[in-house]
PDB file of N, CA and C in Angstrom:
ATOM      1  N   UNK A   1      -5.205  28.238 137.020  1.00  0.00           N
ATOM      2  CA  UNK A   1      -4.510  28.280 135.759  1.00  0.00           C
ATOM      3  C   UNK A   1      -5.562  28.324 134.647  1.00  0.00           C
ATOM      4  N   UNK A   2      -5.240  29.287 133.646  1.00  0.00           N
ATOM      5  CA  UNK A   2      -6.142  29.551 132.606  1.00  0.00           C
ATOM      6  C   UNK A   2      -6.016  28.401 131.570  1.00  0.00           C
ATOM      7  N   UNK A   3      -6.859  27.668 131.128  1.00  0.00           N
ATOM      8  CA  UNK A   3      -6.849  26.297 130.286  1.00  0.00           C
ATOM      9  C   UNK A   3      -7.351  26.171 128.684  1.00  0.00           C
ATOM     10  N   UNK A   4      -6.205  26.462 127.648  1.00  0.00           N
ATOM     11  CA  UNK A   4      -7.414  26.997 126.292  1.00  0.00           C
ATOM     12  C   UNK A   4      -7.139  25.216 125.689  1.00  0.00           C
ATOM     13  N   UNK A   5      -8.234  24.582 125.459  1.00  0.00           N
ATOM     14  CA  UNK A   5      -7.998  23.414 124.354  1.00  0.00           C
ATOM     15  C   UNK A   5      -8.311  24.266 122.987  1.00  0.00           C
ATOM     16  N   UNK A   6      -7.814  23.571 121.962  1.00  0.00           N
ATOM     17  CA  UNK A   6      -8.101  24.180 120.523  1.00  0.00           C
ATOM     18  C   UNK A   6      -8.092  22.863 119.758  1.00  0.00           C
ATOM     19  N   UNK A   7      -8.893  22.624 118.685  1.00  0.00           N
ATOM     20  CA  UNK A   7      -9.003  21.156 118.121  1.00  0.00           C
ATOM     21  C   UNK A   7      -8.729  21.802 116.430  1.00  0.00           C
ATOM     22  N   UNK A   8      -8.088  20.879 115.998  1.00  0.00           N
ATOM     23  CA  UNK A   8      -7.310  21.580 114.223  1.00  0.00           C
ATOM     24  C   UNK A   8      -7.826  20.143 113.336  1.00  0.00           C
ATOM     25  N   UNK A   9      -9.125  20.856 112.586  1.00  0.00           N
ATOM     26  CA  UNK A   9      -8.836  19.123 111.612  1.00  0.00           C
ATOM     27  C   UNK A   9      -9.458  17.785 112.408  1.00  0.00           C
ATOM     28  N   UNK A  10     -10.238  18.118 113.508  1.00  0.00           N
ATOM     29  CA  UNK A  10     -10.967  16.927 114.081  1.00  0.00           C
ATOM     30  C   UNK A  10     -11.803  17.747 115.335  1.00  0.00           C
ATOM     31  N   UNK A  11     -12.214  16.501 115.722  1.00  0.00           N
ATOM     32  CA  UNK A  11     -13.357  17.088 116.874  1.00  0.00           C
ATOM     33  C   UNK A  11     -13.168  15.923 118.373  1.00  0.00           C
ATOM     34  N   UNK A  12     -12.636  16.724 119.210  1.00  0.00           N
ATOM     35  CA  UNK A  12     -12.572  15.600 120.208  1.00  0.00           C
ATOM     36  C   UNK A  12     -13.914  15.778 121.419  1.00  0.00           C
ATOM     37  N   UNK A  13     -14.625  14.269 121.821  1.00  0.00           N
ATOM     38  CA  UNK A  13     -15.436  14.243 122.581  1.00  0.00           C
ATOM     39  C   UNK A  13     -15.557  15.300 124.083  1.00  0.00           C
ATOM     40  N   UNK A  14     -16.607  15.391 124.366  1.00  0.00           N
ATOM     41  CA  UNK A  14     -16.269  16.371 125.796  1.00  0.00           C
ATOM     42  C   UNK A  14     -15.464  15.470 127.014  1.00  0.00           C
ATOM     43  N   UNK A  15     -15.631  14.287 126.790  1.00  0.00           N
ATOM     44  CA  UNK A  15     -15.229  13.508 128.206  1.00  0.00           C
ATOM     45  C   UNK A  15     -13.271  13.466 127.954  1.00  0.00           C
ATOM     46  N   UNK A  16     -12.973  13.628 126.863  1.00  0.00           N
ATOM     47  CA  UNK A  16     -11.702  13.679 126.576  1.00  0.00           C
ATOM     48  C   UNK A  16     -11.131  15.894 126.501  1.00  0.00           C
ATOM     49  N   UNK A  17     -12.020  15.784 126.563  1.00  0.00           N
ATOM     50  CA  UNK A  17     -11.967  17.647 127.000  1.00  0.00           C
ATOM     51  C   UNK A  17     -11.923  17.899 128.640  1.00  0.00           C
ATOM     52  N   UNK A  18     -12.708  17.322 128.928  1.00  0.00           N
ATOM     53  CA  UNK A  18     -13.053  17.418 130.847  1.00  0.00           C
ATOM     54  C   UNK A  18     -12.003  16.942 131.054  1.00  0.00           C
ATOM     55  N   UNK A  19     -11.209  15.717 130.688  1.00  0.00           N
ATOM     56  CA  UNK A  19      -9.917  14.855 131.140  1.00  0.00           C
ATOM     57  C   UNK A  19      -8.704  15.548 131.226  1.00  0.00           C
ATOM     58  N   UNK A  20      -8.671  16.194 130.005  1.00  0.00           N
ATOM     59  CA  UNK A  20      -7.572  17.496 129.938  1.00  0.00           C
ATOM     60  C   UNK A  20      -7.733  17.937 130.188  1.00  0.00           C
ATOM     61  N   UNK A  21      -8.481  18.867 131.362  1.00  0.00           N
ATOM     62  CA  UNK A  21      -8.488  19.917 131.925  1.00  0.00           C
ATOM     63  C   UNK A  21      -8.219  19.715 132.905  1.00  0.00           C
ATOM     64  N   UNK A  22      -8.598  18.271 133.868  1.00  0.00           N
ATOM     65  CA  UNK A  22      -8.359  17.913 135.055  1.00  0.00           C
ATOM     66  C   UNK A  22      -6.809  17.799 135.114  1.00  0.00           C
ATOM     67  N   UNK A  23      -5.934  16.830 134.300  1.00  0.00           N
ATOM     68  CA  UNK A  23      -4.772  16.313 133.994  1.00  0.00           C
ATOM     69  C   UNK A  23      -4.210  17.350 133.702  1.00  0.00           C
ATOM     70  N   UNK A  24      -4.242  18.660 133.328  1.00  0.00           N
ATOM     71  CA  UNK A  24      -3.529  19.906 133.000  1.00  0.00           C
ATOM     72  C   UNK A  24      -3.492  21.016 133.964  1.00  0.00           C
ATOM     73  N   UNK A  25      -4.669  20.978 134.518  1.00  0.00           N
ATOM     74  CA  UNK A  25      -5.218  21.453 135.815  1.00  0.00           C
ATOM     75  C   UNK A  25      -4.305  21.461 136.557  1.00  0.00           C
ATOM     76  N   UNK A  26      -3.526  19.832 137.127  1.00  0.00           N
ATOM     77  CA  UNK A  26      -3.004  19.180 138.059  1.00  0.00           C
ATOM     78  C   UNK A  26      -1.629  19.489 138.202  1.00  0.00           C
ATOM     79  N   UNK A  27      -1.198  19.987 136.457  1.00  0.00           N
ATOM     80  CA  UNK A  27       0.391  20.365 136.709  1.00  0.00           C
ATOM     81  C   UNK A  27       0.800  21.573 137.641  1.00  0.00           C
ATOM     82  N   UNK A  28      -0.151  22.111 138.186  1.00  0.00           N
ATOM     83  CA  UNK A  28       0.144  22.935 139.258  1.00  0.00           C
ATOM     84  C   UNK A  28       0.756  22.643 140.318  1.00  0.00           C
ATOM     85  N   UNK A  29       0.879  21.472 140.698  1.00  0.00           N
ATOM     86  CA  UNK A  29       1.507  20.995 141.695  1.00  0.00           C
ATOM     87  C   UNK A  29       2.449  20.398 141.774  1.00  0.00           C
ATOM     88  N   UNK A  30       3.074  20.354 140.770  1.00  0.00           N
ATOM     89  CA  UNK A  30       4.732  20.296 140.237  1.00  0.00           C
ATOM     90  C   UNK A  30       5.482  21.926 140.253  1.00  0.00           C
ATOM     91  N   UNK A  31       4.682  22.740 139.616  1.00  0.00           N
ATOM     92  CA  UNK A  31       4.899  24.284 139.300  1.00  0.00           C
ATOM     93  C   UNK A  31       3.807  24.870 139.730  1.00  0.00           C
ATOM     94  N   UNK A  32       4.131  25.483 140.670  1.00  0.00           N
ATOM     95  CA  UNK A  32       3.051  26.629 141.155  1.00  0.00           C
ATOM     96  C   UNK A  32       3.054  27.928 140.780  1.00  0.00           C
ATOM     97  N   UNK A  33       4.217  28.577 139.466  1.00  0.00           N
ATOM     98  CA  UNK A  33       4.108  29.170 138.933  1.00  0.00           C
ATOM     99  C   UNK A  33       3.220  29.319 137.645  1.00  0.00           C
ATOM    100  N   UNK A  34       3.267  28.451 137.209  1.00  0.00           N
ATOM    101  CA  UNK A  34       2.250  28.313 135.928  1.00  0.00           C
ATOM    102  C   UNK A  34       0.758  29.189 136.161  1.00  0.00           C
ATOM    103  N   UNK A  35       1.164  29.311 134.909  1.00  0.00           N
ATOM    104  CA  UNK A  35      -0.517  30.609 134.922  1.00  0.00           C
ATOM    105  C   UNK A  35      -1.354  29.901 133.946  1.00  0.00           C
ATOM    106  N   UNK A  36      -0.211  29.703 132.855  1.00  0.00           N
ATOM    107  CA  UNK A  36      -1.637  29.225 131.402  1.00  0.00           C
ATOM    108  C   UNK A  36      -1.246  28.162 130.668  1.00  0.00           C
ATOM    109  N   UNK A  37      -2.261  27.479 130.023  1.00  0.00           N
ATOM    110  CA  UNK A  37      -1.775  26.693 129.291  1.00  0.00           C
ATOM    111  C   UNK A  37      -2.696  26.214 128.029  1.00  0.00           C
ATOM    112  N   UNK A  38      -2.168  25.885 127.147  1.00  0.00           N
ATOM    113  CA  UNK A  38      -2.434  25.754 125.901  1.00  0.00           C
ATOM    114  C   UNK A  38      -2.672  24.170 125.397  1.00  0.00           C
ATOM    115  N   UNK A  39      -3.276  23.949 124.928  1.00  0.00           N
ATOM    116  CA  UNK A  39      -3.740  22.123 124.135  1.00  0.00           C
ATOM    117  C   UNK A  39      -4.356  22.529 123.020  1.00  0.00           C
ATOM    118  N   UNK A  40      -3.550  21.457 122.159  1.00  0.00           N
ATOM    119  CA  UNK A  40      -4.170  21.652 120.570  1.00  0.00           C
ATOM    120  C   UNK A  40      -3.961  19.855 120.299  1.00  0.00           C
ATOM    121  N   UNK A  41      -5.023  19.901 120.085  1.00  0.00           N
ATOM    122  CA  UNK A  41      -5.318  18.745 119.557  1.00  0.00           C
ATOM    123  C   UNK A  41      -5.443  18.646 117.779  1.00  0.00           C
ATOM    124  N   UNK A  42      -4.566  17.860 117.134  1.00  0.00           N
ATOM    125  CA  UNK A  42      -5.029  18.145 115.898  1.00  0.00           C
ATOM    126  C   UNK A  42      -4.633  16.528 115.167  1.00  0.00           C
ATOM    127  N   UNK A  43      -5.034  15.927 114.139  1.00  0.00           N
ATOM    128  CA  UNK A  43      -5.220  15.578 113.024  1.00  0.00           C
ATOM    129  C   UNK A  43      -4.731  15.741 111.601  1.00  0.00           C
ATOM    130  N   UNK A  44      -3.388  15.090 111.353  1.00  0.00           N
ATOM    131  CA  UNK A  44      -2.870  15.565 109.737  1.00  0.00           C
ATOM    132  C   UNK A  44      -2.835  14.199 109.222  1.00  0.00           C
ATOM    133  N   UNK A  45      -3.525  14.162 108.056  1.00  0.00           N
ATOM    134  CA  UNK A  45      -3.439  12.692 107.409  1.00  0.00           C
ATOM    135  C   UNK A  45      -3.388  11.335 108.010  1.00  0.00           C
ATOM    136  N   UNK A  46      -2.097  10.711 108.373  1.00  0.00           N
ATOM    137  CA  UNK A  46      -2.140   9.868 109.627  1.00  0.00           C
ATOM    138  C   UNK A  46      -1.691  10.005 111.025  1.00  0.00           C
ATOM    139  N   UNK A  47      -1.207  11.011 111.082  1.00  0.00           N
ATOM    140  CA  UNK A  47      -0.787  11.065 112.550  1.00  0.00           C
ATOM    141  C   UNK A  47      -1.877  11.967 113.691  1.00  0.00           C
ATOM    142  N   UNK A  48      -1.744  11.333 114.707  1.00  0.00           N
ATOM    143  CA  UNK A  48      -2.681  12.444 115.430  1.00  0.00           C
ATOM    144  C   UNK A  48      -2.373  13.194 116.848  1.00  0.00           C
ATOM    145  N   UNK A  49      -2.003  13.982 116.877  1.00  0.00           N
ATOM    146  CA  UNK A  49      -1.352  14.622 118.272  1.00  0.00           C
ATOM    147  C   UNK A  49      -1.603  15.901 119.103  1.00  0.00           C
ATOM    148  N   UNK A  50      -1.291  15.778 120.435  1.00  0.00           N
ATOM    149  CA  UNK A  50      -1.471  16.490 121.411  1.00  0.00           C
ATOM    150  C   UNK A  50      -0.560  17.023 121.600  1.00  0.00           C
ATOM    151  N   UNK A  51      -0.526  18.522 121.384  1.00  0.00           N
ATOM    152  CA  UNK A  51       0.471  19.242 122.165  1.00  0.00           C
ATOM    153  C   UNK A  51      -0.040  20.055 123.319  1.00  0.00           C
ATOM    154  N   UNK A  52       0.927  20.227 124.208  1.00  0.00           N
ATOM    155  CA  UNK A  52       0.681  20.821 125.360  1.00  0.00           C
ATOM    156  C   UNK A  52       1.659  22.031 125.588  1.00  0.00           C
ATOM    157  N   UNK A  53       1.393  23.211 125.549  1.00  0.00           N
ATOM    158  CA  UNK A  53       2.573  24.408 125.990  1.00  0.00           C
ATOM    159  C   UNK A  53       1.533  25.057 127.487  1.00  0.00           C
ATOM    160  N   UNK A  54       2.930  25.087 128.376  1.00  0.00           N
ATOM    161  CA  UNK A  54       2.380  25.688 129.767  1.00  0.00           C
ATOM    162  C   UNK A  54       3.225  26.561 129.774  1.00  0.00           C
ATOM    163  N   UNK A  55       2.968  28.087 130.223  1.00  0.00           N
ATOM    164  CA  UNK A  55       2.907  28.827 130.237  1.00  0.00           C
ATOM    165  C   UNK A  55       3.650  29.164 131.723  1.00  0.00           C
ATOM    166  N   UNK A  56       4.751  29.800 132.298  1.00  0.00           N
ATOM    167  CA  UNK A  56       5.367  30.089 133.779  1.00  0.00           C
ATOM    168  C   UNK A  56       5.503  31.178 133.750  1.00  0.00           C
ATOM    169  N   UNK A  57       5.077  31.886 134.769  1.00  0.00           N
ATOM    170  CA  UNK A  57       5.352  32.939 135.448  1.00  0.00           C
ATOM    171  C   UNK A  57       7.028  33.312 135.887  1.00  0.00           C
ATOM    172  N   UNK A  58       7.627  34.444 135.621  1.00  0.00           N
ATOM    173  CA  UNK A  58       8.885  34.161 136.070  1.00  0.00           C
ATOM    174  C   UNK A  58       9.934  34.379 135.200  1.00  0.00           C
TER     175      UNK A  58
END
């Protein structure tokens, strides 16, 4: 599965980059269709969040 992180408005460490890739990696084995998936990490004033869009074949 193809894995893009994107960071908006902050900078996240590599060990929290490697983590998501493993942990995103892994949803393959719930869905073995999945091809791609997307993480954006971002930063607005006070809130701070992770989104995740995966991508299915099908």
């Amino acid at each position: 599965m193809r894995i893009t992180i994107t960071e908006r408005h902050c900078t996240i460490p590599s060990r929290v980059t490697t983590r998501t890739e493993t942990v995103v990696g892994g949803l393959t084995k719930y869905e073995d269709r999945a091809t791609a998936a997307e993480v954006v990490f971002s930063d607005e004033k006070h809130t701070k969040k992770a989104e995740i869009i995966v991508h299915i074949d099908g």
